[in-house]
PDB file of N, CA and C in Angstrom:
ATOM      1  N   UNK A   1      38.040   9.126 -11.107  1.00  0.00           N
ATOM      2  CA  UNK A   1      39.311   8.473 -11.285  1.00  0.00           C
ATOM      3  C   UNK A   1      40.120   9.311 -12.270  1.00  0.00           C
ATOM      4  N   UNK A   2      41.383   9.313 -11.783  1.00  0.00           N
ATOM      5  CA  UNK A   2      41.725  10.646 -12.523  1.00  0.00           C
ATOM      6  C   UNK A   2      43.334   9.561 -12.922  1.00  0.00           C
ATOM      7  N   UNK A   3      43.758   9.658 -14.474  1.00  0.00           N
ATOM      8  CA  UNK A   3      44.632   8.735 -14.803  1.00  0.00           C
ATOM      9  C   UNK A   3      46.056   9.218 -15.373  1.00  0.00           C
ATOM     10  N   UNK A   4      46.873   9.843 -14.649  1.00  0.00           N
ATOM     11  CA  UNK A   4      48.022  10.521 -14.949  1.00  0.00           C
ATOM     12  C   UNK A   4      48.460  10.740 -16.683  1.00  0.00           C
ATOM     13  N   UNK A   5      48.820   9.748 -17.147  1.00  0.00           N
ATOM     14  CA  UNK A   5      48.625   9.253 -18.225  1.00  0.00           C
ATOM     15  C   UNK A   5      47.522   8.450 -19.226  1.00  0.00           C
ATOM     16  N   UNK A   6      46.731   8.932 -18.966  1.00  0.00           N
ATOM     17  CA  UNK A   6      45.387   8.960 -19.700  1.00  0.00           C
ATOM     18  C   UNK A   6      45.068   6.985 -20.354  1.00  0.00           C
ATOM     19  N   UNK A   7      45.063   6.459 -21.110  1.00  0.00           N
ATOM     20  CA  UNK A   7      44.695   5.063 -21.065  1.00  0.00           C
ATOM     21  C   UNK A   7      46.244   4.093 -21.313  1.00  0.00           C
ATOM     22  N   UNK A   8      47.280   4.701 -20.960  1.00  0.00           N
ATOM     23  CA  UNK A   8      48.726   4.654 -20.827  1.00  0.00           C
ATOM     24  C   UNK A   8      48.954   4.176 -19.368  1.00  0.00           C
ATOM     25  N   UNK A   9      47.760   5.080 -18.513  1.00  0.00           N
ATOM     26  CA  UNK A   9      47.952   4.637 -17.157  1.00  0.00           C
ATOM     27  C   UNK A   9      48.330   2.989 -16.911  1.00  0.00           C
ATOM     28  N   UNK A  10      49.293   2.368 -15.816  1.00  0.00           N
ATOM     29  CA  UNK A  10      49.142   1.196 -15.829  1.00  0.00           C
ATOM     30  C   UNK A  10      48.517   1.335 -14.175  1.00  0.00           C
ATOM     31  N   UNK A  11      47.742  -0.107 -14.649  1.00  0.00           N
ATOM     32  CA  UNK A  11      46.503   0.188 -13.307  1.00  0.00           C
ATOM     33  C   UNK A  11      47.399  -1.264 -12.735  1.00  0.00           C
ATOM     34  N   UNK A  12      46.787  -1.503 -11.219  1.00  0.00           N
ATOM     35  CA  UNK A  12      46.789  -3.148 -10.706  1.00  0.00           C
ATOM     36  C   UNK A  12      48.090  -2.968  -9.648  1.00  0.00           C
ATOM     37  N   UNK A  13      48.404  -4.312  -9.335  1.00  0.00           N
ATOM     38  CA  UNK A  13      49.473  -3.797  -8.460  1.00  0.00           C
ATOM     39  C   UNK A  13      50.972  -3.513  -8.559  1.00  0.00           C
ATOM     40  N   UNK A  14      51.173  -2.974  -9.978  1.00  0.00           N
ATOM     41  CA  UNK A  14      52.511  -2.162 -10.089  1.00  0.00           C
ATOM     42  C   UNK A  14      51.917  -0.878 -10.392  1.00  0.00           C
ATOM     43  N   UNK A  15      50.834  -0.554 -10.608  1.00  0.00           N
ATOM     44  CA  UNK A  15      50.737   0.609 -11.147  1.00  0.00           C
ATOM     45  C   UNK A  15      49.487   1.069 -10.114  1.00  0.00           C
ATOM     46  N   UNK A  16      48.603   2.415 -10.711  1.00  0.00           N
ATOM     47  CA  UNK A  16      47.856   3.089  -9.863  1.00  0.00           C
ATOM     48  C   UNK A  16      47.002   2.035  -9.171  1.00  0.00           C
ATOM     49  N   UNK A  17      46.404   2.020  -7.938  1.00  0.00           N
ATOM     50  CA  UNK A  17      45.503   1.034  -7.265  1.00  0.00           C
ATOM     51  C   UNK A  17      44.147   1.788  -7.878  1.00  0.00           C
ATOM     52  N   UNK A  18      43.210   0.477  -7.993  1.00  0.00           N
ATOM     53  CA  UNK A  18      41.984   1.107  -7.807  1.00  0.00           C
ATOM     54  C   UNK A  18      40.599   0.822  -7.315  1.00  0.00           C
ATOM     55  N   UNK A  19      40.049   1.766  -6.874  1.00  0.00           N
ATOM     56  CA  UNK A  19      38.992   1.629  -5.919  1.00  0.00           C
ATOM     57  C   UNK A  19      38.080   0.575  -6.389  1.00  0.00           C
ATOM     58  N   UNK A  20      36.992  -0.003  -5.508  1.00  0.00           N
ATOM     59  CA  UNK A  20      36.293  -0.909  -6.038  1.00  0.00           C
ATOM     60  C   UNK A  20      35.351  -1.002  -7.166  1.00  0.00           C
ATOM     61  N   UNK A  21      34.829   0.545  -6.664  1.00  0.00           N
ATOM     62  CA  UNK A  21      33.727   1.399  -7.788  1.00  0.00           C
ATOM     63  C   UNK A  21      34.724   1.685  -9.141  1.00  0.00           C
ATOM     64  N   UNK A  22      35.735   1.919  -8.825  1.00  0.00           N
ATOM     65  CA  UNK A  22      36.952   2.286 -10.337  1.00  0.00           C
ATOM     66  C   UNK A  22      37.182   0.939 -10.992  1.00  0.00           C
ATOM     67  N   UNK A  23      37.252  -0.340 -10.233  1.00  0.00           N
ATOM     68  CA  UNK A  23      37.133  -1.559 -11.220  1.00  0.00           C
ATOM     69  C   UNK A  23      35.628  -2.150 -11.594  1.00  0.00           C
ATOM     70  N   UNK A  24      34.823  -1.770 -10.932  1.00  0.00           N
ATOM     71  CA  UNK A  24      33.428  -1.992 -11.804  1.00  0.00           C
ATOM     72  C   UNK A  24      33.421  -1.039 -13.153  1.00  0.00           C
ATOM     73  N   UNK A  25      33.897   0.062 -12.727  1.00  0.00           N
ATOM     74  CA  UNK A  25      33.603   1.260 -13.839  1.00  0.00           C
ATOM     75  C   UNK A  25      34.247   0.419 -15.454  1.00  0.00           C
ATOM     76  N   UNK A  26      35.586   0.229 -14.765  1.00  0.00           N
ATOM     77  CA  UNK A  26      36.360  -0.273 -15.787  1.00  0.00           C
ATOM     78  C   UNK A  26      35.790  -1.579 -16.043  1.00  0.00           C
ATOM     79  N   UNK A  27      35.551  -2.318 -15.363  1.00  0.00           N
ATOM     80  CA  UNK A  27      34.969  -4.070 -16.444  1.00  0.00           C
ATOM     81  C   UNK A  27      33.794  -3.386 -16.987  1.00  0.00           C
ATOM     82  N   UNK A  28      32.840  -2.483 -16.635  1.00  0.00           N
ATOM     83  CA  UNK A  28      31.877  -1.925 -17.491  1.00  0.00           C
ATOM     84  C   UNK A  28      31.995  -1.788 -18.594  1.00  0.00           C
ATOM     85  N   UNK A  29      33.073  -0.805 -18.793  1.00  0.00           N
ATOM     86  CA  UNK A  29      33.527  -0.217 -20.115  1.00  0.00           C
ATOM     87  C   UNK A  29      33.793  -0.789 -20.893  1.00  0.00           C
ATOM     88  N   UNK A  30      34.871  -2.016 -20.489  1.00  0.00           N
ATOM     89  CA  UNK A  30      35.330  -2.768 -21.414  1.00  0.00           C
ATOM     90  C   UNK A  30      34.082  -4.091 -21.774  1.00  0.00           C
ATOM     91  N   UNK A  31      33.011  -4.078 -21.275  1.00  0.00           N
ATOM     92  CA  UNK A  31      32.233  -4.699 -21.451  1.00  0.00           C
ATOM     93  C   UNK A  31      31.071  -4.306 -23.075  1.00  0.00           C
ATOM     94  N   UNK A  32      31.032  -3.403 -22.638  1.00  0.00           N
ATOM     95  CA  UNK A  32      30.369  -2.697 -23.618  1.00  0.00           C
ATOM     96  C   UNK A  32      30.951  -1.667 -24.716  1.00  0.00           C
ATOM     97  N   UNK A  33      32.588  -1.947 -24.538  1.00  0.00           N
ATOM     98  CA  UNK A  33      33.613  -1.711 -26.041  1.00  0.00           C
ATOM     99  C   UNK A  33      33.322  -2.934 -26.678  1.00  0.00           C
ATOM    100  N   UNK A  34      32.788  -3.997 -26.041  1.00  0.00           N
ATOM    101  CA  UNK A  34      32.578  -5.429 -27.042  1.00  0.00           C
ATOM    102  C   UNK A  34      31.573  -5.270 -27.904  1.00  0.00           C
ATOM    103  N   UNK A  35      30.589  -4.161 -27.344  1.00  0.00           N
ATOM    104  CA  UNK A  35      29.011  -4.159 -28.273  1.00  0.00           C
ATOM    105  C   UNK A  35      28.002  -4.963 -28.389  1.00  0.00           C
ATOM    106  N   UNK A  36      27.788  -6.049 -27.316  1.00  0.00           N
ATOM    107  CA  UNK A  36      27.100  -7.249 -26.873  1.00  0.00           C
ATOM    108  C   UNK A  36      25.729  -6.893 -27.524  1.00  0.00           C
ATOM    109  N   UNK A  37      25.098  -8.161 -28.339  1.00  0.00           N
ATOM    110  CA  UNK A  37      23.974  -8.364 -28.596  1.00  0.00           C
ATOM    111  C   UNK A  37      23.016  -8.561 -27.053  1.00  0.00           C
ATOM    112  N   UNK A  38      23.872  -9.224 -26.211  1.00  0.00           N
ATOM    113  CA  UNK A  38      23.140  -9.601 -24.367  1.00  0.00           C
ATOM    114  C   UNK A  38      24.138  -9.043 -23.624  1.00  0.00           C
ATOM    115  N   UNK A  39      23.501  -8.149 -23.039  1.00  0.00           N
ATOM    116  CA  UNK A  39      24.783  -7.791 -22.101  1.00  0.00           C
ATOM    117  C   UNK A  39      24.084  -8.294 -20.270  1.00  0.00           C
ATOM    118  N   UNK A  40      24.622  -9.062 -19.823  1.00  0.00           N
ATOM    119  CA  UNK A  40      24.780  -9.261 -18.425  1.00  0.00           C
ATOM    120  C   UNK A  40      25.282  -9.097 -17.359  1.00  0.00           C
ATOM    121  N   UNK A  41      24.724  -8.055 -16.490  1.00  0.00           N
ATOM    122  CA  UNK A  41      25.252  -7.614 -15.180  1.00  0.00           C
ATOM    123  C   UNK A  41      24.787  -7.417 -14.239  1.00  0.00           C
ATOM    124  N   UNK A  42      25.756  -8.676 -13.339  1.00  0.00           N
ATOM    125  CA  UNK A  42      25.137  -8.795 -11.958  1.00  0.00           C
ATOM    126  C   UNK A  42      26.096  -8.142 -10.908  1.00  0.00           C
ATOM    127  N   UNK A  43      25.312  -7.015 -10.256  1.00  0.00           N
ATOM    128  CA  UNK A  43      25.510  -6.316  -8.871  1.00  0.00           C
ATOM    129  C   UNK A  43      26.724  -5.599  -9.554  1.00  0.00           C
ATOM    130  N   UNK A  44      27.009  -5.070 -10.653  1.00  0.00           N
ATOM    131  CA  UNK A  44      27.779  -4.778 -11.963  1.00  0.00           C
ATOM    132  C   UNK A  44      27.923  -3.299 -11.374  1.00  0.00           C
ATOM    133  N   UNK A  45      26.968  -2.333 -10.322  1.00  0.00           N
ATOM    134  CA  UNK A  45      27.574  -0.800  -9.430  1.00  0.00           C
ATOM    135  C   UNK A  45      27.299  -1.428  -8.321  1.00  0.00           C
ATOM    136  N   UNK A  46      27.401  -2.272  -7.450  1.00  0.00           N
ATOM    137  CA  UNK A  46      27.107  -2.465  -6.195  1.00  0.00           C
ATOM    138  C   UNK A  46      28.228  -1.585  -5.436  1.00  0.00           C
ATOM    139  N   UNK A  47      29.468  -1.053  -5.689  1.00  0.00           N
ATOM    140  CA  UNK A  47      30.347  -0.338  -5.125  1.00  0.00           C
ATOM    141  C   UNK A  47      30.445   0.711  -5.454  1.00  0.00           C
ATOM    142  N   UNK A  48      29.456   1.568  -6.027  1.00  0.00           N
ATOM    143  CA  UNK A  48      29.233   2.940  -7.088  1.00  0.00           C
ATOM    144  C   UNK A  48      29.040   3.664  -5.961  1.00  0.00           C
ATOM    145  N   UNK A  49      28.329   4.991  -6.177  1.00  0.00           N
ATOM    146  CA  UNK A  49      27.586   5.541  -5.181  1.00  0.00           C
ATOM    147  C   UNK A  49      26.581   5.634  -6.133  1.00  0.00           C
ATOM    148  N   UNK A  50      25.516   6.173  -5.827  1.00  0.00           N
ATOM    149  CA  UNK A  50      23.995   6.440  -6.152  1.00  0.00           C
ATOM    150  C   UNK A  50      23.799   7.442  -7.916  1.00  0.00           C
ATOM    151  N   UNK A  51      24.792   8.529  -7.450  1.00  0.00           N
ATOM    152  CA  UNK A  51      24.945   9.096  -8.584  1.00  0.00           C
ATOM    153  C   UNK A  51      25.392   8.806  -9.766  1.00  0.00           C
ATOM    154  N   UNK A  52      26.710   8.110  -9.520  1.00  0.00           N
ATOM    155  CA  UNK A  52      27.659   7.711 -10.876  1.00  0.00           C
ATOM    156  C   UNK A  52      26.900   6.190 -11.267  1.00  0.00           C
ATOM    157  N   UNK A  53      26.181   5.317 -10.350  1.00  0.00           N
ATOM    158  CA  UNK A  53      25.369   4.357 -10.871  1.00  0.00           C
ATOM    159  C   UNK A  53      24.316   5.318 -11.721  1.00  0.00           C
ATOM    160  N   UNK A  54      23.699   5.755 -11.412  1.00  0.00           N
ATOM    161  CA  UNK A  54      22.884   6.666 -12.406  1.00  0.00           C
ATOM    162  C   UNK A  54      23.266   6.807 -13.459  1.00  0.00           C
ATOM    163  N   UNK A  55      24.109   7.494 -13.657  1.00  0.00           N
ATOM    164  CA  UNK A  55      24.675   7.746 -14.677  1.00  0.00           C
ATOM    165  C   UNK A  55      25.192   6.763 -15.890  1.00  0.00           C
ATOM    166  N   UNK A  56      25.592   5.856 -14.997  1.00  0.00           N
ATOM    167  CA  UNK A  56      25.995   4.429 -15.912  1.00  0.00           C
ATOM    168  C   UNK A  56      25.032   3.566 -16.523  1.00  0.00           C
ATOM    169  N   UNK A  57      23.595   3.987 -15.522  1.00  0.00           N
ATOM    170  CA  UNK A  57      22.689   3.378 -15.897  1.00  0.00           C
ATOM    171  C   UNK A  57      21.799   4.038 -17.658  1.00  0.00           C
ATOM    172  N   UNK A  58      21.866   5.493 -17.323  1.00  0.00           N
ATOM    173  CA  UNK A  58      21.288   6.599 -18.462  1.00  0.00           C
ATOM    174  C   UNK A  58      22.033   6.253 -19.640  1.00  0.00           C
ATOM    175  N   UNK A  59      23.373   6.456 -19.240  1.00  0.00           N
ATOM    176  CA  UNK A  59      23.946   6.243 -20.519  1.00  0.00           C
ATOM    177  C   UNK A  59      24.198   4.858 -21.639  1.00  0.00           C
ATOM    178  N   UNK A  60      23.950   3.729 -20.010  1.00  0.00           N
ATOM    179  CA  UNK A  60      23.603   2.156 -20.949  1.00  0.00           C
ATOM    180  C   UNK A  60      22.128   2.526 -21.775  1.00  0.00           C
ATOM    181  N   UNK A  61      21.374   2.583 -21.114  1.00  0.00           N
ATOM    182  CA  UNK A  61      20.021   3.199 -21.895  1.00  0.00           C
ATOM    183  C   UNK A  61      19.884   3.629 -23.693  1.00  0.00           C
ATOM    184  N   UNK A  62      20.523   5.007 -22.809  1.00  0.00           N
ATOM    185  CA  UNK A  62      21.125   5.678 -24.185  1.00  0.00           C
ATOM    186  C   UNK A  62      21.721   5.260 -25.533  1.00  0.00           C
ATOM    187  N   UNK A  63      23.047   4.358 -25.054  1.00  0.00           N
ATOM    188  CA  UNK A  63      23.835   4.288 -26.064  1.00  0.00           C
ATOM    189  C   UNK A  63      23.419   2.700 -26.491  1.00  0.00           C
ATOM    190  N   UNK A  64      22.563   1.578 -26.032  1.00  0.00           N
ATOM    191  CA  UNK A  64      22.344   0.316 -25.924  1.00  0.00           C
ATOM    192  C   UNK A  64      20.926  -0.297 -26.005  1.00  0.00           C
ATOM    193  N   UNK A  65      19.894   0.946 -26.299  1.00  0.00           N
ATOM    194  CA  UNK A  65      18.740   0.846 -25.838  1.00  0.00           C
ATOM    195  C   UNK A  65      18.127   0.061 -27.126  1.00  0.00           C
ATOM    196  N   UNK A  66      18.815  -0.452 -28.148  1.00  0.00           N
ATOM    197  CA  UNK A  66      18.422  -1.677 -29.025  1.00  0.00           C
ATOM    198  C   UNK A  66      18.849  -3.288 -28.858  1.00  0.00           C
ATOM    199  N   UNK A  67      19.432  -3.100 -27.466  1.00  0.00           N
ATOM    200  CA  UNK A  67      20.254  -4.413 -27.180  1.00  0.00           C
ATOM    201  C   UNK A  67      19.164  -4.711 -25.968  1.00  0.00           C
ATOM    202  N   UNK A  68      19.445  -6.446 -25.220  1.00  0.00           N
ATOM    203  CA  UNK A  68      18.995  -6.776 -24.141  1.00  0.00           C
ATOM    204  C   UNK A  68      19.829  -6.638 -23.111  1.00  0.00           C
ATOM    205  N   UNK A  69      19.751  -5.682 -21.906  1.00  0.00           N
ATOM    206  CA  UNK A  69      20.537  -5.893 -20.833  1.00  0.00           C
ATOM    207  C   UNK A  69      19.806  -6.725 -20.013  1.00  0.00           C
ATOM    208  N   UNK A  70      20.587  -7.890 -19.434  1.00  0.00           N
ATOM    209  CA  UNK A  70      19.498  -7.946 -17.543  1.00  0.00           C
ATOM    210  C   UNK A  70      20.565  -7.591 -16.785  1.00  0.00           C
ATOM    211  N   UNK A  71      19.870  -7.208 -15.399  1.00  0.00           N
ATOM    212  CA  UNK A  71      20.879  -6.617 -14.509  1.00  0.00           C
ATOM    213  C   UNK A  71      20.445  -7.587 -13.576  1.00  0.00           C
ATOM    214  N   UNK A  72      21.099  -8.240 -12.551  1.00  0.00           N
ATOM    215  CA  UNK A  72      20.760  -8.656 -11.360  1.00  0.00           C
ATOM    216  C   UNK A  72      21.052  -7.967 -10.260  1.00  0.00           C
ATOM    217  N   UNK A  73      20.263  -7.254  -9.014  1.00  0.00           N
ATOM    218  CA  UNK A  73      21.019  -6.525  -7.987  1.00  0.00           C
ATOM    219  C   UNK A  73      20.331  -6.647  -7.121  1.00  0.00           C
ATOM    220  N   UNK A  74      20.228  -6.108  -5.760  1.00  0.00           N
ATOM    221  CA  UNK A  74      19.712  -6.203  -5.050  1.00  0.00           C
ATOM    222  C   UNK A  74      18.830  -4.788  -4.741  1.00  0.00           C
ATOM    223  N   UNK A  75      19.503  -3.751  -5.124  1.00  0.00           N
ATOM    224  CA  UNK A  75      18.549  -2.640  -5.322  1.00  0.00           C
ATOM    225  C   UNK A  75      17.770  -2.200  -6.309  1.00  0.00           C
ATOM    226  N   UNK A  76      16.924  -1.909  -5.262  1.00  0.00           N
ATOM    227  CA  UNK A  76      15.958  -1.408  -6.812  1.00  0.00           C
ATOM    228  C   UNK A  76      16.375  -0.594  -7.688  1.00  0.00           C
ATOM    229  N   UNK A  77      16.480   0.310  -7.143  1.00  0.00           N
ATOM    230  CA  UNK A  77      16.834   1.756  -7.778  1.00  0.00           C
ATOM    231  C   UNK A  77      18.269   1.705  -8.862  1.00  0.00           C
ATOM    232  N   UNK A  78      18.584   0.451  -8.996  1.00  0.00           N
ATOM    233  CA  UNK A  78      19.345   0.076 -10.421  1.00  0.00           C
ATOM    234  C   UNK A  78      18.764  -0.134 -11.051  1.00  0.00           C
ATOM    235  N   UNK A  79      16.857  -1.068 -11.291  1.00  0.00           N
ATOM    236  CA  UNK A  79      16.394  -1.401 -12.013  1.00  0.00           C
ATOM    237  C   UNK A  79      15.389  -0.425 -12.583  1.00  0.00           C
ATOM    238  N   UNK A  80      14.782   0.393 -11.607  1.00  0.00           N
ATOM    239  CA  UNK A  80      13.368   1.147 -11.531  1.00  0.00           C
ATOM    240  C   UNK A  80      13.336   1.870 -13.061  1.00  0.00           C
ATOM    241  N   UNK A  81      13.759   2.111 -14.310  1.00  0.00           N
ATOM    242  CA  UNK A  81      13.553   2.247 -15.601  1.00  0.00           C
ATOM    243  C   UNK A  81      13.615   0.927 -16.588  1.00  0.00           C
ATOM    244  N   UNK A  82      13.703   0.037 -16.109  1.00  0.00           N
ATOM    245  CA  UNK A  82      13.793  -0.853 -16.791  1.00  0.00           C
ATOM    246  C   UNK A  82      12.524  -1.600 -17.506  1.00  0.00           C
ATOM    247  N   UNK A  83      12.779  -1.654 -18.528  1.00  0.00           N
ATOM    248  CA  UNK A  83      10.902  -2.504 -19.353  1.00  0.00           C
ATOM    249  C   UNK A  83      10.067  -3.569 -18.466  1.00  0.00           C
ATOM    250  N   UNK A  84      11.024  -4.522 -17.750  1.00  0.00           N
ATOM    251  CA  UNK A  84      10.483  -5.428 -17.017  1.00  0.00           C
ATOM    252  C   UNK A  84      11.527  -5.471 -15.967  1.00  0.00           C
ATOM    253  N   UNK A  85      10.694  -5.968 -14.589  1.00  0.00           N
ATOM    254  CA  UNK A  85      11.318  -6.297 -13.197  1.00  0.00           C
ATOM    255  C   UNK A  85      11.172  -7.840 -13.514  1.00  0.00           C
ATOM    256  N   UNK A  86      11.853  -8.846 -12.856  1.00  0.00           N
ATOM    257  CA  UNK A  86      11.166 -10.078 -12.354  1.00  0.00           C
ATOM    258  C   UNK A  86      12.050  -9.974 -11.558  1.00  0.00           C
ATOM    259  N   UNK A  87      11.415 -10.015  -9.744  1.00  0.00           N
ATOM    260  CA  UNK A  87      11.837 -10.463  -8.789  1.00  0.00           C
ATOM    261  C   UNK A  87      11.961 -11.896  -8.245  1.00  0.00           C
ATOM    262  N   UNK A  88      12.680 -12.269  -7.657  1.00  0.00           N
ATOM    263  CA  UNK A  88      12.971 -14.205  -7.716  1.00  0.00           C
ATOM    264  C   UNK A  88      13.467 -13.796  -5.986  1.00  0.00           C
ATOM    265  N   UNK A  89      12.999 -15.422  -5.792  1.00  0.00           N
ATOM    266  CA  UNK A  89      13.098 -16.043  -4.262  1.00  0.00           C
ATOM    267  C   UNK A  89      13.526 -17.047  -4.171  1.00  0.00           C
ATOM    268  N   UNK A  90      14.607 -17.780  -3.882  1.00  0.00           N
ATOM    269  CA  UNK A  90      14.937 -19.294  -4.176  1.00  0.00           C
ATOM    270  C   UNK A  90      14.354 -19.454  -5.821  1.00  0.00           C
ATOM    271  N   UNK A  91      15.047 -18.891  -6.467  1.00  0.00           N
ATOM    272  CA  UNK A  91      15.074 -19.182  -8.106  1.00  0.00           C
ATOM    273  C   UNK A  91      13.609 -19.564  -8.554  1.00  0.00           C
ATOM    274  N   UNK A  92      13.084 -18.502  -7.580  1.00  0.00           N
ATOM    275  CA  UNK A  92      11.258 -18.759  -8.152  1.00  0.00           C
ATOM    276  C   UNK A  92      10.710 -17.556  -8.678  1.00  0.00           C
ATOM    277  N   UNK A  93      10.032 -17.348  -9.761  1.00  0.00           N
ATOM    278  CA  UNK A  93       9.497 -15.718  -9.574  1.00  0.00           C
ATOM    279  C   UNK A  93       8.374 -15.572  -8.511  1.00  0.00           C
ATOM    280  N   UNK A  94       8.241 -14.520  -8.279  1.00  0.00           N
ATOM    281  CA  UNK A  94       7.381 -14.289  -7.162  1.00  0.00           C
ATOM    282  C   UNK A  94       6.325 -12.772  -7.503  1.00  0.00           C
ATOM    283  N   UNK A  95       7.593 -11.826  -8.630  1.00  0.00           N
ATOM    284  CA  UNK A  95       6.855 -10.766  -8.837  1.00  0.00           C
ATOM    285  C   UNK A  95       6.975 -10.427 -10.415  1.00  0.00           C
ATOM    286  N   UNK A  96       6.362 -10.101 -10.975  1.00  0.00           N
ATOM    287  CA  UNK A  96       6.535  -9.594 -12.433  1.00  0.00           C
ATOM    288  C   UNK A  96       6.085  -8.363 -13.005  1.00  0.00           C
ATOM    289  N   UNK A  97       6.708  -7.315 -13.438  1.00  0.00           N
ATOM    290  CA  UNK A  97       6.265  -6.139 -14.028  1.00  0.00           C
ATOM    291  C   UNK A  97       7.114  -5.338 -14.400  1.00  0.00           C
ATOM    292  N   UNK A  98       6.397  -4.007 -13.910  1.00  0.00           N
ATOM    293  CA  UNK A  98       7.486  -2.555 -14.489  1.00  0.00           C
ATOM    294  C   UNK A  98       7.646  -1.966 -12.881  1.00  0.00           C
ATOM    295  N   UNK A  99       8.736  -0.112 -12.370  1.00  0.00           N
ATOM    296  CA  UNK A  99       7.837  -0.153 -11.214  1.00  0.00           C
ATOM    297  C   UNK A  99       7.109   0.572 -11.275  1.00  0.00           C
ATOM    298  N   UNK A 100       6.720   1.217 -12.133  1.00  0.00           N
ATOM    299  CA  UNK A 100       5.158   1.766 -11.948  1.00  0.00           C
ATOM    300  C   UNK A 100       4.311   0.882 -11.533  1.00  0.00           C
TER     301      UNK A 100
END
């Protein structure tokens, strides 16, 4: 996402449109300019691609890795570094671990 005017840009519908993955990016950000003791996010890159979810994921890690995130998603491969999985079925657990 590239912003003519840098955080000046006005986004929405008078200003630049943006992609679906460009408004996850952005409630991200501004999610974690708050500095959350819990941070919660559900299906939070479901419109990413593979890479830049990666990336969002390393760097929550990185910069957050004294805080609790849960993520809810449907792919794995958002969770697969995470300390604990719990998979749920009709609001039941069914699986519990790491994925190793």
């Amino acid at each position: 996402m590239t912003l003519p005017l840098g955080f000046q840009t006005r986004v929405g519908e008078r200003g630049l449109k943006l992609s679906g993955g460009d408004k996850q990016r952005v409630a991200i950000a501004r999610a974690l300019l708050e500095n959350p003791r819990i941070m919660i996010l559900h299906e939070a890159t479901s419109a990413l691609d593979s890479k830049i979810e990666q990336k969002i994921h390393n760097n929550i890690i990185e910069a957050y890795s004294n805080q609790t995130t849960i993520i809810m998603t449907h792919r794995l491969s958002t969770v697969q570094h995470a300390h604990e999985i719990i998979e749920l079925d009709k609001f039941e657990i069914i699986d519990k671990g790491s994925h190793d």
